[in-house]
Protein backbone atom coordinates (compact mmCIF):
# COMPACT_ATOMS: atom_id res chain seq x y z
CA UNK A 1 80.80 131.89 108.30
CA UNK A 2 83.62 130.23 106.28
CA UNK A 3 85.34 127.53 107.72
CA UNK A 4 88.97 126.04 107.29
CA UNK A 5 89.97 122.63 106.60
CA UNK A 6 90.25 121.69 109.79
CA UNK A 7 86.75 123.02 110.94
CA UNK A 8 85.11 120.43 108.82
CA UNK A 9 87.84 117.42 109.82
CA UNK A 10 86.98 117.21 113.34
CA UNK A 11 83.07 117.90 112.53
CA UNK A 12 83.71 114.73 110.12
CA UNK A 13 85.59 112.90 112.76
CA UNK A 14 83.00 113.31 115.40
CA UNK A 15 80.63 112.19 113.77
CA UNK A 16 81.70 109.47 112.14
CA UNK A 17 83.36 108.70 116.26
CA UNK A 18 79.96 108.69 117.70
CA UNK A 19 78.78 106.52 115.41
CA UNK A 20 81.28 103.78 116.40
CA UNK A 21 83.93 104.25 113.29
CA UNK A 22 87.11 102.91 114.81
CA UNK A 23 89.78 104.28 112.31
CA UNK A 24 87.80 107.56 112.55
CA UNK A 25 90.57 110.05 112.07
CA UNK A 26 91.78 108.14 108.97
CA UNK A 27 88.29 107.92 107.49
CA UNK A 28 87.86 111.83 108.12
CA UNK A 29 91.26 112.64 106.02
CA UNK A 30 90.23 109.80 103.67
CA UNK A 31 86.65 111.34 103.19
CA UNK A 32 87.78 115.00 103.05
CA UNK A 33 90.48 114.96 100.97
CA UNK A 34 88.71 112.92 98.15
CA UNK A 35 85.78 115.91 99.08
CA UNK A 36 88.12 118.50 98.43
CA UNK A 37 89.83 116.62 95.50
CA UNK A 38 92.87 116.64 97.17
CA UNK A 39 95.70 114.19 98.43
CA UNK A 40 95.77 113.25 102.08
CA UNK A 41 98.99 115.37 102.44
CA UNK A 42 97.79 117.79 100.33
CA UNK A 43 94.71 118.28 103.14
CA UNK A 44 97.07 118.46 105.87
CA UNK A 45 99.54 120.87 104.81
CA UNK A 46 95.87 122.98 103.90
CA UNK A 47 94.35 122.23 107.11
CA UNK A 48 94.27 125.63 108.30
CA UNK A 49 92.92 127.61 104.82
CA UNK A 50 89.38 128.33 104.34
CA UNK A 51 87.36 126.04 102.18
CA UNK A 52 84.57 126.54 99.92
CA UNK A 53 80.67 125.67 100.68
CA UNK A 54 80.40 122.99 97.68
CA UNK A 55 83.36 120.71 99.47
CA UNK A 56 81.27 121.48 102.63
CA UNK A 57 78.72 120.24 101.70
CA UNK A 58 80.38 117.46 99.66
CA UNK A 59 81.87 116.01 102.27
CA UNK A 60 78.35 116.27 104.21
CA UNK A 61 77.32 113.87 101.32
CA UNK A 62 80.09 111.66 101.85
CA UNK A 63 79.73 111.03 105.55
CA UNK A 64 75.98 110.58 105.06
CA UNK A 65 77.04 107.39 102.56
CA UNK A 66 79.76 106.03 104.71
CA UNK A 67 77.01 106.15 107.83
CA UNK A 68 74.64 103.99 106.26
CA UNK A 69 77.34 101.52 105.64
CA UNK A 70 78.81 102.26 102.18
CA UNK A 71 82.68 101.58 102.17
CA UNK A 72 85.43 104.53 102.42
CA UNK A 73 86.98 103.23 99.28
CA UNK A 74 83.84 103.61 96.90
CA UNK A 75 83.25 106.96 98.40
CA UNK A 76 86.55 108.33 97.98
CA UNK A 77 86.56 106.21 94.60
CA UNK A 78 90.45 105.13 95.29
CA UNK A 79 92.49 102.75 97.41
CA UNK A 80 96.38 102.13 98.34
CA UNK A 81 97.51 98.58 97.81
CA UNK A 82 101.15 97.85 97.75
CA UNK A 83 101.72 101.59 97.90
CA UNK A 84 100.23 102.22 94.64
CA UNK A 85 96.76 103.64 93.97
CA UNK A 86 94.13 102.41 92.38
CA UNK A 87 90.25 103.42 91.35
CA UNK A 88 87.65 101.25 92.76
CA UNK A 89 83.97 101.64 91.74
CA UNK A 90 81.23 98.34 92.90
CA UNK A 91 82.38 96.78 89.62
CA UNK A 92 85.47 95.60 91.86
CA UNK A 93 86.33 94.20 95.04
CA UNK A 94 88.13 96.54 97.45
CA UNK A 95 91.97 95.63 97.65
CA UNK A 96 92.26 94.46 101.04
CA UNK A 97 96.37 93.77 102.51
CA UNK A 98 95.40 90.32 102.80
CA UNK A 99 96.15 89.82 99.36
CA UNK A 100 99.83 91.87 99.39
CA UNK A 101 100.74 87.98 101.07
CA UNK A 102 99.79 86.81 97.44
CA UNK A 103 101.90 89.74 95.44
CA UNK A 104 104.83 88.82 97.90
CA UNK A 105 104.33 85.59 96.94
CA UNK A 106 104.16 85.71 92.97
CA UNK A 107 107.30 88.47 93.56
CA UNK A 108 109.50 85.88 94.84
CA UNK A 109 108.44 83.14 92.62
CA UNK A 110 109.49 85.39 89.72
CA UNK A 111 112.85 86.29 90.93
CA UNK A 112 113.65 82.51 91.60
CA UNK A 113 112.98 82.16 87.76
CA UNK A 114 115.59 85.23 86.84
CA UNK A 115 113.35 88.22 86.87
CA UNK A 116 111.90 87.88 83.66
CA UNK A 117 108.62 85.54 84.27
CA UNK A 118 105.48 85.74 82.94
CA UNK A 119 102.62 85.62 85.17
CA UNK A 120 98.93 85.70 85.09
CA UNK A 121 96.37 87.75 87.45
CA UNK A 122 93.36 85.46 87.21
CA UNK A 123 90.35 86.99 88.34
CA UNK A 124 92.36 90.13 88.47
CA UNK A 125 89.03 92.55 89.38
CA UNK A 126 90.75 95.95 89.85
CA UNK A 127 94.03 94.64 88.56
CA UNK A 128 96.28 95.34 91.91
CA UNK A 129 97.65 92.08 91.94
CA UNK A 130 98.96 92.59 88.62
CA UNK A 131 99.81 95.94 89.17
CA UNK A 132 101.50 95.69 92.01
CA UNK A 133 103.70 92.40 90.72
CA UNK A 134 104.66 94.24 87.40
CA UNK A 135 105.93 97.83 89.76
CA UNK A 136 108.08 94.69 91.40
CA UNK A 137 109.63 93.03 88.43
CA UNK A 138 110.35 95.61 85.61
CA UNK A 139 111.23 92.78 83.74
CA UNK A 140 107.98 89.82 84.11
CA UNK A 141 105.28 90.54 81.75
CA UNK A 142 101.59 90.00 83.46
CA UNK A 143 98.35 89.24 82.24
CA UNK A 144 95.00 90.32 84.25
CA UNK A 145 92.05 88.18 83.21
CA UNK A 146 88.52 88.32 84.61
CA UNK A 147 85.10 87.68 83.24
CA UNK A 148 83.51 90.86 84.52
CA UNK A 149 84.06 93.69 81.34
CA UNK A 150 83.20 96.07 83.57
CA UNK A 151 85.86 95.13 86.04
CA UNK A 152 88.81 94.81 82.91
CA UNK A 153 87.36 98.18 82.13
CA UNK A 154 88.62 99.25 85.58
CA UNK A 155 92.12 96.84 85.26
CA UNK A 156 92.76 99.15 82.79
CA UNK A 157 92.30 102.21 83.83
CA UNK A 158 94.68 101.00 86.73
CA UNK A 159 97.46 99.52 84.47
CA UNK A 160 97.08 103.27 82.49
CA UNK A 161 96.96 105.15 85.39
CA UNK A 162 100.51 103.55 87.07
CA UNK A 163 102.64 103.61 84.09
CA UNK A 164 102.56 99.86 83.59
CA UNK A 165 100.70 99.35 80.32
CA UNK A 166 103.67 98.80 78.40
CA UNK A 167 103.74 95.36 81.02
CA UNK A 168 100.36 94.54 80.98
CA UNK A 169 98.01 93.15 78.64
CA UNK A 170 94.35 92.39 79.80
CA UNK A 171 91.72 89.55 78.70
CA UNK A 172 88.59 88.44 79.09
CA UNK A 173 88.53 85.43 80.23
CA UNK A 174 86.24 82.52 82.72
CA UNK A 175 88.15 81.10 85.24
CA UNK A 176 85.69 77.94 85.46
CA UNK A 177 86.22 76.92 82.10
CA UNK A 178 89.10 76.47 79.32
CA UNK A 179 91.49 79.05 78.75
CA UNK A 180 91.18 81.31 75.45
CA UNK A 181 93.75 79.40 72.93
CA UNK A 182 95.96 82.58 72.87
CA UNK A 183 96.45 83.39 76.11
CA UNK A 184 100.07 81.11 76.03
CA UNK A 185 101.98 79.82 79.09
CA UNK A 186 102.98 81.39 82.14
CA UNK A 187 105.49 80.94 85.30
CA UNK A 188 103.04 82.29 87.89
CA UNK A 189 99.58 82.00 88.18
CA UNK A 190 98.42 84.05 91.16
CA UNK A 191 94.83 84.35 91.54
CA UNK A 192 92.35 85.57 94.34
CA UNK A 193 89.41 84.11 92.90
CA UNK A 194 85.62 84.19 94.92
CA UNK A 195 86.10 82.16 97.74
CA UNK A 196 82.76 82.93 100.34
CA UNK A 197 80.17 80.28 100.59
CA UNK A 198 76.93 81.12 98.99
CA UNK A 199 75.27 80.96 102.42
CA UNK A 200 77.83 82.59 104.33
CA UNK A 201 77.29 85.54 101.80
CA UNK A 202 74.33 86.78 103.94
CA UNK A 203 76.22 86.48 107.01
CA UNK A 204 78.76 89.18 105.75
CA UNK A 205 79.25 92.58 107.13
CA UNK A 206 76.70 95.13 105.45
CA UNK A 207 79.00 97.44 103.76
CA UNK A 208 80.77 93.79 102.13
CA UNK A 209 77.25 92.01 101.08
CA UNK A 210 75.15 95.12 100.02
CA UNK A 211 78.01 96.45 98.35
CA UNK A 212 80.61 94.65 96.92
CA UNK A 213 80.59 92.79 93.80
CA UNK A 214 78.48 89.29 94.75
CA UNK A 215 80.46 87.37 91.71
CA UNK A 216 83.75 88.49 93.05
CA UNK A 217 82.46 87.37 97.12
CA UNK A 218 80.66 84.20 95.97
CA UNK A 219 82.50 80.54 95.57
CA UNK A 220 79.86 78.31 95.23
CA UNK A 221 78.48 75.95 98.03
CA UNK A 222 81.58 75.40 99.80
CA UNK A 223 83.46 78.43 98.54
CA UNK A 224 85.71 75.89 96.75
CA UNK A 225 84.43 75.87 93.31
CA UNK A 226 86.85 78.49 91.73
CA UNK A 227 89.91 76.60 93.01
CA UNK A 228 88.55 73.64 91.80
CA UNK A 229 88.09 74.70 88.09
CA UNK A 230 91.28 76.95 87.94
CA UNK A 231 92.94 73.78 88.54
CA UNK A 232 91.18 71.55 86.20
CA UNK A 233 91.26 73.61 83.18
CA UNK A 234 94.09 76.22 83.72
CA UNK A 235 96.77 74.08 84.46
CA UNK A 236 97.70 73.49 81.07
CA UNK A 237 98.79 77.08 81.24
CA UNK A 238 101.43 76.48 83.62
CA UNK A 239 105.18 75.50 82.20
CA UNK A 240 107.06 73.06 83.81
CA UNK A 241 108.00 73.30 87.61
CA UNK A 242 105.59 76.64 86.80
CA UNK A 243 103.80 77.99 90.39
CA UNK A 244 100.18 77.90 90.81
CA UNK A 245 98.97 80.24 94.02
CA UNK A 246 96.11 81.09 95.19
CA UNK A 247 94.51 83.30 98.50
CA UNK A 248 92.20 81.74 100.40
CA UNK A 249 89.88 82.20 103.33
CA UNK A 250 90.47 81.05 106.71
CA UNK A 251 89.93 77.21 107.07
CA UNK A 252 90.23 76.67 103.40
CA UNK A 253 93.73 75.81 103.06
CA UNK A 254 94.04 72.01 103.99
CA UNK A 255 91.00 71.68 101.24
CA UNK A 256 93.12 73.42 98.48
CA UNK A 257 96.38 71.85 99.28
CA UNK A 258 95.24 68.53 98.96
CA UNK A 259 93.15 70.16 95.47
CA UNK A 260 96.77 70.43 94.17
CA UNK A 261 98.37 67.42 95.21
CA UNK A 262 95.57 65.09 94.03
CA UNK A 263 95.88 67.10 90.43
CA UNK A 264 100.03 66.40 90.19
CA UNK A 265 101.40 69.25 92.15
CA UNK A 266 104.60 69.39 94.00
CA UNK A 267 106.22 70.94 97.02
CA UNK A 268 102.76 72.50 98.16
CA UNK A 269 103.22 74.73 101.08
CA UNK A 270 101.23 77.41 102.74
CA UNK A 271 102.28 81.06 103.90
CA UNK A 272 100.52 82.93 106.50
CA UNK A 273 99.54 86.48 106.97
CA UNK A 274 100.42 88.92 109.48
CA UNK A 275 97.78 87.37 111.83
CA UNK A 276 98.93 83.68 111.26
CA UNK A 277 96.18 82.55 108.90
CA UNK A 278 97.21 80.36 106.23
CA UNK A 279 96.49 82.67 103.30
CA UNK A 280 98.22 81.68 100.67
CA UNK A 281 98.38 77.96 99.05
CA UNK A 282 101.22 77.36 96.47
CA UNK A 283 102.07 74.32 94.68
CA UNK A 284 104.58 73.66 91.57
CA UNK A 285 103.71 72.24 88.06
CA UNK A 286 106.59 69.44 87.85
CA UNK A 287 104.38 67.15 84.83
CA UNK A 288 104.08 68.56 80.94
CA UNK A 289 101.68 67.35 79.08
C-alpha cells in the first residue's frame, strides 16, 4: 500500500525515539528529506503526497546507519553552519555552532580593520569558517588552508557551491610547520585546529571516534600541539597589530593564552560560548619582524 510522506516520518521518528535519539523529530525531517532528495521545507509542505518505494526504502537505509551510531550529517551528506550549507563526507569534521563563536570573532576583527581584511582559515576542513566569514564581509578576501587534499577537495566544493569563489582561494598547506612562501600576510588568522588529546580520543562518543576524521580530532599528547606550532611558525604571517584566534576545548584556554603572551602577543582575551566556556582565545600581533 503506498504511503505519504508523513507515513514514513513518524515510522522514522519512532524508531529512532525508542532508541533514545533526543532531537528525534529533527533527525526524522533531516533523514527523510535528504532520502527523498528534498529540502526540509520542501518535505513538509509534501508531507501529505504519496511517496515512492525506492525513498522508502532509502530512508530504511538511512535510519539503519544513524542506529548504529553514524552521524545525521554524513548520512544526509550536508550541514547548516552560519545559515549556509555545506557538504560533509568523513574527509571533514562536522561543523558544530561552537565554532560560529570563532566566525563572530574573525567578523568583528575585520570590520575594526575597515571591511576589507584579509584573513586565513587554517585548518579550514570543510571550509565553513571561511565560508561563512567571506558571506559576512563582501569585501575581506580569505584563504582556507589544510593539509588533508581530500578535505580542500571538499573546501571547494563549498566555496563553489555558495557563490564565494570569487573570495576564496584555497592551499595546501601544514599547520605544524613553515608557511608556503606565497601564501603573503593576513589581518586574521582564525583557526580551529585538532585540539583532543590522543588518549582522550578513545574516550569520545562513538559516532565522533569511529567516524570523524582522527587528524582533524587529534592534538597530540596534551591536545596543545597545533596551537603551539601555529604560533611558532605562522606568526610571521600576521601584519602588525594583526589578530591571531583560535577555538579551543574546554580547560584549554589559560594554556593558550599564556602560548601567546610568552610568543609577543598583546591584549589577549577570551570569549565564551553560549554555555560560558571559554572558546575562543585571541591575541594581537603588535612586533614586525
Amino acid at each position: 500500500m503506498p504511503k505519504t510522506y508523513n507515513d514514513i516520518y513518524f515510522a522514522v521518528r519512532t524508531k529512532l525515539r525508542d532508541c533514545g535519539v533526543e532531537a528525534y523529530g529533527l533527525e526524522a525531517r533531516t533523514l527523510l528529506a535528504a532520502a527523498a532528495g528534498k529540502t526540509t521545507e520542501e518535505l513538509l509542505r509534501d508531507l501529505y503526497l504519496y511517496t515512492s518505494k525506492e525513498i522508502e526504502v532509502k530512508a530504511e537505509e538511512m535510519l539503519e546507519r544513524r542506529l548504529k551510531g553514524e552521524p545525521l550529517a554524513y548520512i544526509a551528506g550536508s550541514w547548516e553552519f552560519y545559515g549556509l550549507p555545506f557538504t560533509v563526507t568523513p574527509d571533514v569534521l562536522i561543523p558544530r555552532m561552537d565554532t560560529e563563536v570563532l566566525v563572530a570573532c574573525a567578523v568583528k576583527a575585520v570590520k575594526a580593520f575597515g571591511m576589507k581584511g584579509r584573513v586565513l582559515d587554517l585548518c579550514c576542513g570543510s571550509g565553513c569558517i571561511a565560508c561563512a566569514v567571506a558571506s559576512e564581509l563582501p569585501a575581506a578576501r580569505v584563504v582556507a588552508a589544510d593539509i588533508s587534499l581530500p578535505a580542500l577537495d571538499i573546501a571547494r566544493k563549498n566555496i563553489k557551491d555558495n557563490k564565494l569563489a570569487s573570495r576564496i582561494i584555497t592551499i595546501h598547506a601544514d599547520a605544524r610547520t613553515w608557511p608556503p612562501m606565497s601564501i603573503g600576510t593576513f589581518d586574521v588568522i582564525a583557526s580551529n585546529p585538532p585540539y583532543i588529546a590522543s588518549e582522550e580520543i578513545l574516550t569520545l562518543d562513538c559516532s565522533v571516534r569511529d567516524h570523524e576524521p582522527l587528524g582533524a580530532l587529534d592534538g597530540g599528547e596534551d591536545g596543545l600541539d597545533f596551537y603551539r606550532a601555529i604560533i611558532k611558525y605562522w606568526t610571521i604571517t600576521l601584519r602588525p597589530n594583526g589578530m591571531m584566534m583560535f577555538e579551543v576545548g574546554e580547560g584549554q584556554a589559560d594554556a593558550v593564552k599564556k602560548m601567546l603572551l610568552d610568543a609577543g602577543y598583546v591584549a589577549v582575551q577570551t570569549v565564551r560560548d553560549t554555555l560560558g566556556v571559554e572558546r575562543v582565545v585571541i591575541g594581537k600581533w603588535k612586533n614586525e619582524f
